[in-house]
PDB file of N, CA and C in Angstrom:
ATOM      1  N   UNK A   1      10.575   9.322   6.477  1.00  0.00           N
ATOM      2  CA  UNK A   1       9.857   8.558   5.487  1.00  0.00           C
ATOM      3  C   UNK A   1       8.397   8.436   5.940  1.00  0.00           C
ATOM      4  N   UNK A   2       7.456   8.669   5.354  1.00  0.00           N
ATOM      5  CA  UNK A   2       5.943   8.794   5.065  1.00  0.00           C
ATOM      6  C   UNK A   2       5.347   7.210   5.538  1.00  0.00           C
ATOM      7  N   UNK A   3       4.605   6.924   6.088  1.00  0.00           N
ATOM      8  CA  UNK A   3       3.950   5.916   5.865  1.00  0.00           C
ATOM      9  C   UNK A   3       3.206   5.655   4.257  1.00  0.00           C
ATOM     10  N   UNK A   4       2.601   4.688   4.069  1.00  0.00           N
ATOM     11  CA  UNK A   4       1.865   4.905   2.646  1.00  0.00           C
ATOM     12  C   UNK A   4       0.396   3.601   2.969  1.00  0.00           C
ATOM     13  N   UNK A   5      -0.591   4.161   2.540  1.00  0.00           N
ATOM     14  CA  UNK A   5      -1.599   3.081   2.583  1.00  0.00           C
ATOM     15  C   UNK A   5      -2.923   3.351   1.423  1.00  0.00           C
ATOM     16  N   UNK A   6      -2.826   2.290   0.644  1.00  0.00           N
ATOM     17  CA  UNK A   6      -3.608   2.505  -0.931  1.00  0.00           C
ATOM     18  C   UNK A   6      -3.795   1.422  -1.756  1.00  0.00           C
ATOM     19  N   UNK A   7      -4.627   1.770  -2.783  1.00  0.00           N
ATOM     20  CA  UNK A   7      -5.002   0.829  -4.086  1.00  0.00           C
ATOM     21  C   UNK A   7      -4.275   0.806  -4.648  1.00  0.00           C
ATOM     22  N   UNK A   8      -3.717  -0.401  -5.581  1.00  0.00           N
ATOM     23  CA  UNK A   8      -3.026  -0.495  -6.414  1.00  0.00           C
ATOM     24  C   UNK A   8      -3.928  -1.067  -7.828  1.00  0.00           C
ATOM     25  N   UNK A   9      -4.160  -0.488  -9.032  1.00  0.00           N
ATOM     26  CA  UNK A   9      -4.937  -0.870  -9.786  1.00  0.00           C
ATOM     27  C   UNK A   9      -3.961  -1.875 -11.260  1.00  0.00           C
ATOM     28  N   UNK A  10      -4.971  -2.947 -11.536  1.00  0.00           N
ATOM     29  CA  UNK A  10      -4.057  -3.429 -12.125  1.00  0.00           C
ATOM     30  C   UNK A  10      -5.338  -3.795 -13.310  1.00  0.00           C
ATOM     31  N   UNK A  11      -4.681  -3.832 -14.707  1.00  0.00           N
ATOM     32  CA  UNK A  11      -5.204  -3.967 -15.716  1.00  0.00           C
ATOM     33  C   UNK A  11      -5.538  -5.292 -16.684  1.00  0.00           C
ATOM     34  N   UNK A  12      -6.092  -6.493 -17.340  1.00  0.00           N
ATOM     35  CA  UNK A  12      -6.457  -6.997 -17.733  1.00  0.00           C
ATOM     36  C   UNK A  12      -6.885  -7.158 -18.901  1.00  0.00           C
ATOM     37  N   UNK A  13      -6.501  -7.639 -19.639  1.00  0.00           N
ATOM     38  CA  UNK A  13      -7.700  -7.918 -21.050  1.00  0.00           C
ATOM     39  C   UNK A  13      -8.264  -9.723 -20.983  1.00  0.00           C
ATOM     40  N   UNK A  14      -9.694  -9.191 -20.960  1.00  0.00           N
ATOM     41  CA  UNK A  14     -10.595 -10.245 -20.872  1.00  0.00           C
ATOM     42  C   UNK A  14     -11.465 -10.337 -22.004  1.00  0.00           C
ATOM     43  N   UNK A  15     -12.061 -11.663 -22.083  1.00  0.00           N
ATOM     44  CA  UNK A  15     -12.922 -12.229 -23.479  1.00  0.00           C
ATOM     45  C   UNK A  15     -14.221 -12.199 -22.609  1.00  0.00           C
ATOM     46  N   UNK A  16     -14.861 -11.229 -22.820  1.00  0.00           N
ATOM     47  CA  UNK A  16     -16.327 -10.693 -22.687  1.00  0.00           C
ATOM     48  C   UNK A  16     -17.311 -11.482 -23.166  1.00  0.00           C
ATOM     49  N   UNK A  17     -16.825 -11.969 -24.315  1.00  0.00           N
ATOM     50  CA  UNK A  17     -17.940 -12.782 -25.040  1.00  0.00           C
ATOM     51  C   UNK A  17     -17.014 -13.044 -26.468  1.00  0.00           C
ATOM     52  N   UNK A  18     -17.501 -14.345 -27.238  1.00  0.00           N
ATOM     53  CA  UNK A  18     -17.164 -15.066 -28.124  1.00  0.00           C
ATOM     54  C   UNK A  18     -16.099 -13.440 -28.921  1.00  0.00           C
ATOM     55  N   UNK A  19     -15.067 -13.810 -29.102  1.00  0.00           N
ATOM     56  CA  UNK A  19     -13.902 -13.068 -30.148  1.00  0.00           C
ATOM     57  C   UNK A  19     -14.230 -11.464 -29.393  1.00  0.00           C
ATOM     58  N   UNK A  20     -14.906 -11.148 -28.270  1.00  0.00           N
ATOM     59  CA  UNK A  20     -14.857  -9.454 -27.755  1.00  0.00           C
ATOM     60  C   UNK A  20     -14.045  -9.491 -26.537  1.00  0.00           C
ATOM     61  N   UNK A  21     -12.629  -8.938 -26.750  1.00  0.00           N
ATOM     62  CA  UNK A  21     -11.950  -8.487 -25.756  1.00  0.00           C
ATOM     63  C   UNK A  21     -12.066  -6.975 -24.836  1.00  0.00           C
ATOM     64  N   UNK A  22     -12.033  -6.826 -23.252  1.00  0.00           N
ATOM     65  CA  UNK A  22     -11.934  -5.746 -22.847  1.00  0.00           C
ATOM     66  C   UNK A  22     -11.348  -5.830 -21.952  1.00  0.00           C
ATOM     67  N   UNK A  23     -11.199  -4.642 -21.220  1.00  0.00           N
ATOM     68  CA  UNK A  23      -9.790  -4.520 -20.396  1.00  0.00           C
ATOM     69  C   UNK A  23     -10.709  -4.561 -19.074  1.00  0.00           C
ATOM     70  N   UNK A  24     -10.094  -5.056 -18.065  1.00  0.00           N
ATOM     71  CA  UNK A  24     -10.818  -5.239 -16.915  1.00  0.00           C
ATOM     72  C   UNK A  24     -10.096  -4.543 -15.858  1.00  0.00           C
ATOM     73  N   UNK A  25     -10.284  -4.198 -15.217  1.00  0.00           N
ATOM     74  CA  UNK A  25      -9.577  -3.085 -14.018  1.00  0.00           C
ATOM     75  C   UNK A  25      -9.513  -3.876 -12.196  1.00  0.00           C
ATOM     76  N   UNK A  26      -8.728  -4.413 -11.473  1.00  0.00           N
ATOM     77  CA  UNK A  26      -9.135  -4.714 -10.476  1.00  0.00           C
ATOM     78  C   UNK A  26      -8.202  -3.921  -9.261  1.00  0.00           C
ATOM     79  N   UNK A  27      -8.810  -3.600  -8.159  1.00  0.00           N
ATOM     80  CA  UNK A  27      -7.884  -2.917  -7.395  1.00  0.00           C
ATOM     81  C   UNK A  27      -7.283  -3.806  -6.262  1.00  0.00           C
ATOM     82  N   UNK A  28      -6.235  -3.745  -5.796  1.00  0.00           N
ATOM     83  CA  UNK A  28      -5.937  -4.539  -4.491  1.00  0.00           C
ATOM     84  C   UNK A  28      -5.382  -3.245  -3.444  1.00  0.00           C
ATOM     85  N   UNK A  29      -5.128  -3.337  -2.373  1.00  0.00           N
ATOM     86  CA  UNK A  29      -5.347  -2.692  -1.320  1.00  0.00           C
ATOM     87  C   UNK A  29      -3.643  -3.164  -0.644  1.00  0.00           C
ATOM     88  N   UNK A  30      -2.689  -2.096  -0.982  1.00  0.00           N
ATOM     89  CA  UNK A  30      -1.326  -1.959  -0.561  1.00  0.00           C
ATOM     90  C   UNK A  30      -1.184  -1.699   1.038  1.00  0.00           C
ATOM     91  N   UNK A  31       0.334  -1.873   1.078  1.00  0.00           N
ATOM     92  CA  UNK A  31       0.901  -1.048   2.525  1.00  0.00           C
ATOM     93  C   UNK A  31       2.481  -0.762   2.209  1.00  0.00           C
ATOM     94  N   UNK A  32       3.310   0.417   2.470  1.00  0.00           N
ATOM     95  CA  UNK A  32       4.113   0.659   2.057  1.00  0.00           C
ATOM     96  C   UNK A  32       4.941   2.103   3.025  1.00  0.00           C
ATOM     97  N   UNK A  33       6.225   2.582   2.523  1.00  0.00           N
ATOM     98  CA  UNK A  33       6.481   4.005   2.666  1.00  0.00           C
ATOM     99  C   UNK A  33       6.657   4.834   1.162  1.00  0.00           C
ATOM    100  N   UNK A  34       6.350   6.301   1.153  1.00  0.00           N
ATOM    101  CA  UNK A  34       6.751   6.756   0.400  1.00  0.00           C
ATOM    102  C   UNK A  34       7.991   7.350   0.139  1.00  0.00           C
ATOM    103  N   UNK A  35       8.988   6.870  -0.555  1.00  0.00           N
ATOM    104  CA  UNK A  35      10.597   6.942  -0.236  1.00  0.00           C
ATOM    105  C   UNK A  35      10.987   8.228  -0.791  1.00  0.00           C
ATOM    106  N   UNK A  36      10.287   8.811  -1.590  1.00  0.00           N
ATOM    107  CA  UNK A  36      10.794  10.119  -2.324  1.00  0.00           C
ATOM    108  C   UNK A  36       9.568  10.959  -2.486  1.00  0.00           C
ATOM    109  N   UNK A  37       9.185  12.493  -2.294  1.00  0.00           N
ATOM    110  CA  UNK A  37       7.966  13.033  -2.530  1.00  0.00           C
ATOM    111  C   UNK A  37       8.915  14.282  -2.856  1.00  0.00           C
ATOM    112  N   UNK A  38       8.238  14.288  -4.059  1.00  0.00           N
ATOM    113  CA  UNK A  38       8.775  15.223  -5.211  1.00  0.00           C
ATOM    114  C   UNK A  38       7.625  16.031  -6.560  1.00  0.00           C
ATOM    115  N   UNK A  39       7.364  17.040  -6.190  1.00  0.00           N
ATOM    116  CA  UNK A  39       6.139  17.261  -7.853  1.00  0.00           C
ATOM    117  C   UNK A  39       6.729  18.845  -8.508  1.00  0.00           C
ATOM    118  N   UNK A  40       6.241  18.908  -9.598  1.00  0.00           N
ATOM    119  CA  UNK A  40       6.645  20.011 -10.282  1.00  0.00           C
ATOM    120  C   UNK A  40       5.397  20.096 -11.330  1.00  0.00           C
ATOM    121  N   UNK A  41       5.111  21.217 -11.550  1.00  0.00           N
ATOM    122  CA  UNK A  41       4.178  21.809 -12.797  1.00  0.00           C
ATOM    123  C   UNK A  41       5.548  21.746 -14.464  1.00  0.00           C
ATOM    124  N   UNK A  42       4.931  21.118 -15.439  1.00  0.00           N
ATOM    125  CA  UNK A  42       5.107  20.947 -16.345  1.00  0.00           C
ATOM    126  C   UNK A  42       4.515  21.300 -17.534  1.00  0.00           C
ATOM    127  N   UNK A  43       4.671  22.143 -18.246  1.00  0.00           N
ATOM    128  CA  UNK A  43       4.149  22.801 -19.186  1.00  0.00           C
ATOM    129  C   UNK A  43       4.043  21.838 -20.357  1.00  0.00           C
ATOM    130  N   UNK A  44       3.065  21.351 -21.016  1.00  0.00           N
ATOM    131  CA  UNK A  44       2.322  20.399 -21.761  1.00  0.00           C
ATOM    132  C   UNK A  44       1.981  21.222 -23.131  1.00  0.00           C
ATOM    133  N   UNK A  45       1.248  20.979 -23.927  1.00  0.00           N
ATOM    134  CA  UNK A  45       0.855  21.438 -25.406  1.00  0.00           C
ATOM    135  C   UNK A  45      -0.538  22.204 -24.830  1.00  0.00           C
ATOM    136  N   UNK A  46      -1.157  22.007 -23.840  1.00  0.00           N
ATOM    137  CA  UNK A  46      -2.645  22.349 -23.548  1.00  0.00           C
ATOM    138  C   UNK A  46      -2.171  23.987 -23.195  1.00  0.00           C
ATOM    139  N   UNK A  47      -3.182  24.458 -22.509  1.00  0.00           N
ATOM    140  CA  UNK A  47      -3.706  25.676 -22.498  1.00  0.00           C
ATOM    141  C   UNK A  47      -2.568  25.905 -20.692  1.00  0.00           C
ATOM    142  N   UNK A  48      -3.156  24.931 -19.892  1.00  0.00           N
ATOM    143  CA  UNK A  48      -2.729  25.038 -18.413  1.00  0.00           C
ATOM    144  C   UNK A  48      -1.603  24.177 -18.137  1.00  0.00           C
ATOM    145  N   UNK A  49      -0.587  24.338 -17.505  1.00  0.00           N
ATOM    146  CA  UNK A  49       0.461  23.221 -17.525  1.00  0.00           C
ATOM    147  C   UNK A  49      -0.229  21.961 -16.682  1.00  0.00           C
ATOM    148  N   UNK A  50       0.580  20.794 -16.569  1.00  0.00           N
ATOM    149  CA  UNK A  50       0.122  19.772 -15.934  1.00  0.00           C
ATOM    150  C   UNK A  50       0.918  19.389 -14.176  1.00  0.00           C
ATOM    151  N   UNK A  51       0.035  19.194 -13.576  1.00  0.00           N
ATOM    152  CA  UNK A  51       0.596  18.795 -12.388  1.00  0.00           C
ATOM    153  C   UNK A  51       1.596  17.251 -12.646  1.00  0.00           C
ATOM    154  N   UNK A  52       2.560  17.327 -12.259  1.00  0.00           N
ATOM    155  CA  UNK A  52       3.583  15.758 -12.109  1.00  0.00           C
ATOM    156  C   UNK A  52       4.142  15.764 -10.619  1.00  0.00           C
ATOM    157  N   UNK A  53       4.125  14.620 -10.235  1.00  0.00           N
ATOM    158  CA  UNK A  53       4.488  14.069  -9.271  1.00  0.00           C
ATOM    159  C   UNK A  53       5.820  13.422  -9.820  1.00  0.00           C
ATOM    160  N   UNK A  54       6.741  13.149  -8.655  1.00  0.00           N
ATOM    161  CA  UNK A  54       7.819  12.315  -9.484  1.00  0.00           C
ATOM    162  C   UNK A  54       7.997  11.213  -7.625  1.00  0.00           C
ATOM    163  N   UNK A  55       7.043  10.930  -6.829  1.00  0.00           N
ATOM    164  CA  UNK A  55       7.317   9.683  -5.760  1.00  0.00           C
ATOM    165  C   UNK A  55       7.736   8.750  -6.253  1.00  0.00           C
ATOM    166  N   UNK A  56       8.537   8.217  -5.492  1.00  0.00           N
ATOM    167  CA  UNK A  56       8.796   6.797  -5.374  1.00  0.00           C
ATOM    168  C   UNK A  56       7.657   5.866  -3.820  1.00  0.00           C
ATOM    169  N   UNK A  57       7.422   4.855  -4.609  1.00  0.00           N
ATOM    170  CA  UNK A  57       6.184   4.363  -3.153  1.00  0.00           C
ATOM    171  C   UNK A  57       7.250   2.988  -3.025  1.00  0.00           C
ATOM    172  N   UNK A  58       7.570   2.917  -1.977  1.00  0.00           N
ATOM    173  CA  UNK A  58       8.227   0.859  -1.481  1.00  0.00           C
ATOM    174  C   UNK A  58       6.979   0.638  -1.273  1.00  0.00           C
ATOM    175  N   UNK A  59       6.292  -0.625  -1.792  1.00  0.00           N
ATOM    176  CA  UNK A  59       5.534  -1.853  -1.454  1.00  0.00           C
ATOM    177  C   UNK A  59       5.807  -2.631  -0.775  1.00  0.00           C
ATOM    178  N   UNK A  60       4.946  -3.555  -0.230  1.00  0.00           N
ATOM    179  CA  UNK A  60       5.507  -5.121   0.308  1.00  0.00           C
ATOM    180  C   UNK A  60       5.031  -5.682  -0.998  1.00  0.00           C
ATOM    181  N   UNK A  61       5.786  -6.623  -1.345  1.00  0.00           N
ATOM    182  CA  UNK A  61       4.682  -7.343  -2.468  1.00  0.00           C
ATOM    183  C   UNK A  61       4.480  -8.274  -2.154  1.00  0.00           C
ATOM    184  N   UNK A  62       3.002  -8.720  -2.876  1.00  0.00           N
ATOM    185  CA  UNK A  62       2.722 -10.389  -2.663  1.00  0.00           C
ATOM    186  C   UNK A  62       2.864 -11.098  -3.565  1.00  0.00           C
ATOM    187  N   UNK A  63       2.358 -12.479  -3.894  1.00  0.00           N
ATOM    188  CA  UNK A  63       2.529 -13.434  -5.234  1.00  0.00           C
ATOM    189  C   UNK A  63       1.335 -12.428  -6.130  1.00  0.00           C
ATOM    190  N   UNK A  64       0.129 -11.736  -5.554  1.00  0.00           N
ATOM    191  CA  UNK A  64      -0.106 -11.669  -6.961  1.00  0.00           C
ATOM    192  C   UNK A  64       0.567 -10.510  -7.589  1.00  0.00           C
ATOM    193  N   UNK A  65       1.228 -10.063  -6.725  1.00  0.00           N
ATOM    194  CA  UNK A  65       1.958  -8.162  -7.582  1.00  0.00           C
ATOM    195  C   UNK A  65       3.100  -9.190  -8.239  1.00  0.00           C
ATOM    196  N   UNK A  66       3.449  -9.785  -7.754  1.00  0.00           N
ATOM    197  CA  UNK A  66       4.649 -10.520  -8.500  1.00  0.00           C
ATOM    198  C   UNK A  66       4.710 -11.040  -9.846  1.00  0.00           C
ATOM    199  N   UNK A  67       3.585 -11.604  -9.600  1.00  0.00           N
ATOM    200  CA  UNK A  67       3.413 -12.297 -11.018  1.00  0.00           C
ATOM    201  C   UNK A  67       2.455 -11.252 -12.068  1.00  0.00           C
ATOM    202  N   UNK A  68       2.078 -10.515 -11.520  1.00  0.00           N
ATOM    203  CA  UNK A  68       1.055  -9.956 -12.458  1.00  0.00           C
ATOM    204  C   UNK A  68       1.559  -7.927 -12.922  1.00  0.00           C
ATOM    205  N   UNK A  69       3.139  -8.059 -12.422  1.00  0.00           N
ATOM    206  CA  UNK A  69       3.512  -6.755 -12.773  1.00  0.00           C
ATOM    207  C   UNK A  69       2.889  -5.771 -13.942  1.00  0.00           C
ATOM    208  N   UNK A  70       3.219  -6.490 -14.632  1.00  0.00           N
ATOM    209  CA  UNK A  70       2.854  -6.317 -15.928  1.00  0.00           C
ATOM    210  C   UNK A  70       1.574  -5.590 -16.694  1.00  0.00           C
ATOM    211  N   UNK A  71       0.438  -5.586 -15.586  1.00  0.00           N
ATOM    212  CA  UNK A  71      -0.665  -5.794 -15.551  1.00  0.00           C
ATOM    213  C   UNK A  71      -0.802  -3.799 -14.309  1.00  0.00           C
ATOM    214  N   UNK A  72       0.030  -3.800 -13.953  1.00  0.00           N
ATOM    215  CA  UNK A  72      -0.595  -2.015 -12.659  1.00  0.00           C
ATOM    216  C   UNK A  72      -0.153  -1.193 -13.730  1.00  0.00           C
ATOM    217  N   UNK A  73      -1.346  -0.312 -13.424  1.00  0.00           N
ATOM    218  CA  UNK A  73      -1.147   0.784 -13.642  1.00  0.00           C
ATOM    219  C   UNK A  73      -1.370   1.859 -13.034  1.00  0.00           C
ATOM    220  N   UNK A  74      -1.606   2.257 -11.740  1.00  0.00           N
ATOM    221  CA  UNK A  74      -2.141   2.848 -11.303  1.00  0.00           C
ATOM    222  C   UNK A  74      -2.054   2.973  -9.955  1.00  0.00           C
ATOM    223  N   UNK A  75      -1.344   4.244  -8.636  1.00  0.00           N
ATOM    224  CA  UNK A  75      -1.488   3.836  -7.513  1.00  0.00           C
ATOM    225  C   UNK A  75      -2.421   4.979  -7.546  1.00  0.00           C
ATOM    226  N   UNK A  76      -3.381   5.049  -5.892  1.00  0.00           N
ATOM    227  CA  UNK A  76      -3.797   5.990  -5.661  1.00  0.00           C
ATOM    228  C   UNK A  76      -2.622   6.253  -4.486  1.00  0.00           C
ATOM    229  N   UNK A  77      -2.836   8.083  -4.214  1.00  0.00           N
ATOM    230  CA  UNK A  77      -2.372   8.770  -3.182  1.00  0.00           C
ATOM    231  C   UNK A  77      -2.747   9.892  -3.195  1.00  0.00           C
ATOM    232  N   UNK A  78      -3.255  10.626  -2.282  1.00  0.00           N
ATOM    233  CA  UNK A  78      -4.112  11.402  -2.027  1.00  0.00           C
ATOM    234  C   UNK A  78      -5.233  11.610  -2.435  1.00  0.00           C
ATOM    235  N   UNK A  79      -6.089  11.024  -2.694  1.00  0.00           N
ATOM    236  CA  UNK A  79      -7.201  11.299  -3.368  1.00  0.00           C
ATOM    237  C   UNK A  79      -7.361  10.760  -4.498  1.00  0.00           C
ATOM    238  N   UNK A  80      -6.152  10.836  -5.646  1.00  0.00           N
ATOM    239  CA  UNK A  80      -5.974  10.601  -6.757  1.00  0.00           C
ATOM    240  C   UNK A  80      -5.457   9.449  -7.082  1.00  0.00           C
ATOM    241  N   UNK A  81      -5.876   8.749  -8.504  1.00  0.00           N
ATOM    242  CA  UNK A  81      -5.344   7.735  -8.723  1.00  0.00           C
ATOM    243  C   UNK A  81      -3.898   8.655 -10.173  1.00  0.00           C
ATOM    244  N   UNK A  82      -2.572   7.707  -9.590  1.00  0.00           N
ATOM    245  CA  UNK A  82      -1.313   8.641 -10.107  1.00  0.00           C
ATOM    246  C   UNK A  82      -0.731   7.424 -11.173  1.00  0.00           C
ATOM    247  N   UNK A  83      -0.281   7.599 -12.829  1.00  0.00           N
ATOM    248  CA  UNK A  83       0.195   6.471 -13.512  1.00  0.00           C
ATOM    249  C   UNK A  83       1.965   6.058 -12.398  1.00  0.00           C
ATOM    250  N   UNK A  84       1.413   4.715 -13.348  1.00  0.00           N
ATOM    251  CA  UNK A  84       3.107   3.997 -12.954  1.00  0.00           C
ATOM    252  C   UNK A  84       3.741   3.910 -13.972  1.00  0.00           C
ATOM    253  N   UNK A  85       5.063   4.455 -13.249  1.00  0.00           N
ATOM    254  CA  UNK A  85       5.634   5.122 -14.512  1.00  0.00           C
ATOM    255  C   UNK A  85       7.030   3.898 -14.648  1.00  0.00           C
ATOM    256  N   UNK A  86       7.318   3.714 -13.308  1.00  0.00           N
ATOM    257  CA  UNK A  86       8.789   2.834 -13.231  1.00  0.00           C
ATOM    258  C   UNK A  86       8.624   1.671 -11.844  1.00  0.00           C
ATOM    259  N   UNK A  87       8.894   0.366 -12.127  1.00  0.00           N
ATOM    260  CA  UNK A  87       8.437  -0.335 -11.061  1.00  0.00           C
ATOM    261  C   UNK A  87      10.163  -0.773 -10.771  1.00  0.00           C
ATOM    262  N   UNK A  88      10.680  -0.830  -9.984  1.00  0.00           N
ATOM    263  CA  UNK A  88      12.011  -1.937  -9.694  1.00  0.00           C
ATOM    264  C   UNK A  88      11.805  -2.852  -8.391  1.00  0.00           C
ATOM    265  N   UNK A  89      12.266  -3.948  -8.658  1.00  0.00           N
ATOM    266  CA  UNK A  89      11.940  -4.958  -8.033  1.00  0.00           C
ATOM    267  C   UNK A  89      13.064  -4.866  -6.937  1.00  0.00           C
ATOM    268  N   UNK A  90      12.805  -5.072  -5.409  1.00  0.00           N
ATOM    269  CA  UNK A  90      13.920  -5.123  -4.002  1.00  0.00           C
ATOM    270  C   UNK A  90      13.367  -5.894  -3.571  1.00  0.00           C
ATOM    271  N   UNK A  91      13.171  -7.279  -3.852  1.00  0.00           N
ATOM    272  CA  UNK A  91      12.590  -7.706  -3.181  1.00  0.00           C
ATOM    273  C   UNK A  91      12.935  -7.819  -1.633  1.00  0.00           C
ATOM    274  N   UNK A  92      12.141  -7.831  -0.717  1.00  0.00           N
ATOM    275  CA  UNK A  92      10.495  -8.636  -0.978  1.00  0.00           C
ATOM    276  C   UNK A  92       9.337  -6.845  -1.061  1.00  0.00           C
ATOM    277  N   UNK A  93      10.167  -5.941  -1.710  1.00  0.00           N
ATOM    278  CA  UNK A  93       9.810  -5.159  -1.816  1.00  0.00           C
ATOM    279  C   UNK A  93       9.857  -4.778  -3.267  1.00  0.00           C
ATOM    280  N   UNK A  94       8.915  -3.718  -4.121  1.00  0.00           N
ATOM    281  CA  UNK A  94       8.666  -3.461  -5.139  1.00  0.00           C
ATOM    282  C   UNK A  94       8.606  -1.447  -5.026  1.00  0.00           C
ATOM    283  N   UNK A  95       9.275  -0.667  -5.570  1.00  0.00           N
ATOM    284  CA  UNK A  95       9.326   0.409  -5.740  1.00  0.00           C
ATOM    285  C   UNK A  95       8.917   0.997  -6.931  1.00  0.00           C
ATOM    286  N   UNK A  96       7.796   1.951  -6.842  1.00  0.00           N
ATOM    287  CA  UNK A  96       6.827   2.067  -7.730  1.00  0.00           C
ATOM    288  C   UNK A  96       7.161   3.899  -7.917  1.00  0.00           C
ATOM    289  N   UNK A  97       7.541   4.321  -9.151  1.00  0.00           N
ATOM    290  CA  UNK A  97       7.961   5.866  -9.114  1.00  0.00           C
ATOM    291  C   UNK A  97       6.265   5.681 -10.250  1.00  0.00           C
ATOM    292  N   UNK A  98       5.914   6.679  -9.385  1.00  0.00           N
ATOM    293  CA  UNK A  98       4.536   7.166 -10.113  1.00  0.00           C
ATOM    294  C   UNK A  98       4.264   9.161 -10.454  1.00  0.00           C
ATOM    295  N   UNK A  99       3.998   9.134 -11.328  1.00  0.00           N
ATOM    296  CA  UNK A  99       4.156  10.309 -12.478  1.00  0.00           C
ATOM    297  C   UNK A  99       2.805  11.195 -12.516  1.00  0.00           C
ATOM    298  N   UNK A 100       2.643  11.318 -13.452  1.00  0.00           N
ATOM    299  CA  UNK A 100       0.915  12.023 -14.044  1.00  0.00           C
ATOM    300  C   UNK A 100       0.172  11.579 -13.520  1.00  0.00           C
ATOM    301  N   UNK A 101      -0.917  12.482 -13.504  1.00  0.00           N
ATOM    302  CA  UNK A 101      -2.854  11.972 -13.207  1.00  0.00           C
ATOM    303  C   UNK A 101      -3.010  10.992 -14.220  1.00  0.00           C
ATOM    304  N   UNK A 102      -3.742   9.638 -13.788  1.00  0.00           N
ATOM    305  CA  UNK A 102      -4.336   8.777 -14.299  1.00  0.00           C
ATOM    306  C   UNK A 102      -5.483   8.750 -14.653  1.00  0.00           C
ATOM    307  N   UNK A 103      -6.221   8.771 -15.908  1.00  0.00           N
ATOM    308  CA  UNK A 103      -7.309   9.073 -16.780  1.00  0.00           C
ATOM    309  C   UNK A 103      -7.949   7.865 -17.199  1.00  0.00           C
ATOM    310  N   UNK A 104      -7.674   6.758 -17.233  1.00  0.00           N
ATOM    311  CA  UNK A 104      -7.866   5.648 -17.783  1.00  0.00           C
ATOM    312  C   UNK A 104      -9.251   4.746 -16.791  1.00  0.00           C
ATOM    313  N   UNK A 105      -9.326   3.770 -17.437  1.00  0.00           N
ATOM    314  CA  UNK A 105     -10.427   2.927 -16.787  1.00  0.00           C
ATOM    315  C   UNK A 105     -10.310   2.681 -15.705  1.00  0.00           C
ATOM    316  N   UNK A 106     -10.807   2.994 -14.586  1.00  0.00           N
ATOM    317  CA  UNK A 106     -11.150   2.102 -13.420  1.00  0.00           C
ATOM    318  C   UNK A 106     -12.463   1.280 -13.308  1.00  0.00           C
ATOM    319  N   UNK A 107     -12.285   0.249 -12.061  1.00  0.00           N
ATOM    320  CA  UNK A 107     -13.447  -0.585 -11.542  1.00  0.00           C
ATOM    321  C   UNK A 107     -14.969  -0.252 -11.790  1.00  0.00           C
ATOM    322  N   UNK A 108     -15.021   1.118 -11.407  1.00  0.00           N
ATOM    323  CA  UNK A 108     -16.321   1.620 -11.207  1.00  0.00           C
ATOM    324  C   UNK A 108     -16.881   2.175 -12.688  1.00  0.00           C
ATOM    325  N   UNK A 109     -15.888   2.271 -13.323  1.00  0.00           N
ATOM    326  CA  UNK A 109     -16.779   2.066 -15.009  1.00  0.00           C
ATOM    327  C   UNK A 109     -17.043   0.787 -15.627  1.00  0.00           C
ATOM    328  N   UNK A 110     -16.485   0.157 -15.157  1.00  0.00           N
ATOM    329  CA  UNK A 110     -16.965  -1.207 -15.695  1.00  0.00           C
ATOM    330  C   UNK A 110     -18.404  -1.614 -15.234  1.00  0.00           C
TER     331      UNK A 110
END
């Protein structure tokens, strides 16, 4: 089993200003193993197939992953930030199977 050490990005919708909602992005900074490392090319509608990952990552979790599940989308590992695709709860551990390249908002566009 892999060690694992990374961001975990978690998502938000915030009131910007009077009736303007936007999504806010914040990262927190994990520790974990990676319990399963698994990827395959998947042929998509596009031109080039798509890279998929199919890991499973164990977390430790804290109160705020706990309460704010609802809210990640996003681990990084290797370089890349990867969607979350399936979270199950062991506690005091959280197992995160993460899928596709993640395209979506991060921190640094905001």
């Amino acid at each position: 089993m892999a060690k694992w050490a990374g961001k975990i990005g978690f998502s938000e919708t915030v009131e910007t200003s009077f009736d303007v909602q936007s999504e806010q992005i914040t990262e927190r900074t994990y520790y974990g193993d990676v319990t399963r490392n698994s990827r395959r090319w998947d042929s998509g509608q596009g031109i080039n197939d798509n890279f998929v990952i199919n890991n499973g990552i164990s977390v430790v979790a804290d109160d705020y992953m706990l309460t704010n599940l609802k809210y990640m989308r996003y681990v990084t590992w290797q370089g890349a930030r990867w969607k979350i695709r399936d979270i199950t709860i062991e506690y005091p551990r959280c197992v995160l199977t993460i899928g596709d390249l993640y395209n979506g908002k991060t921190p640094y566009d905001q």
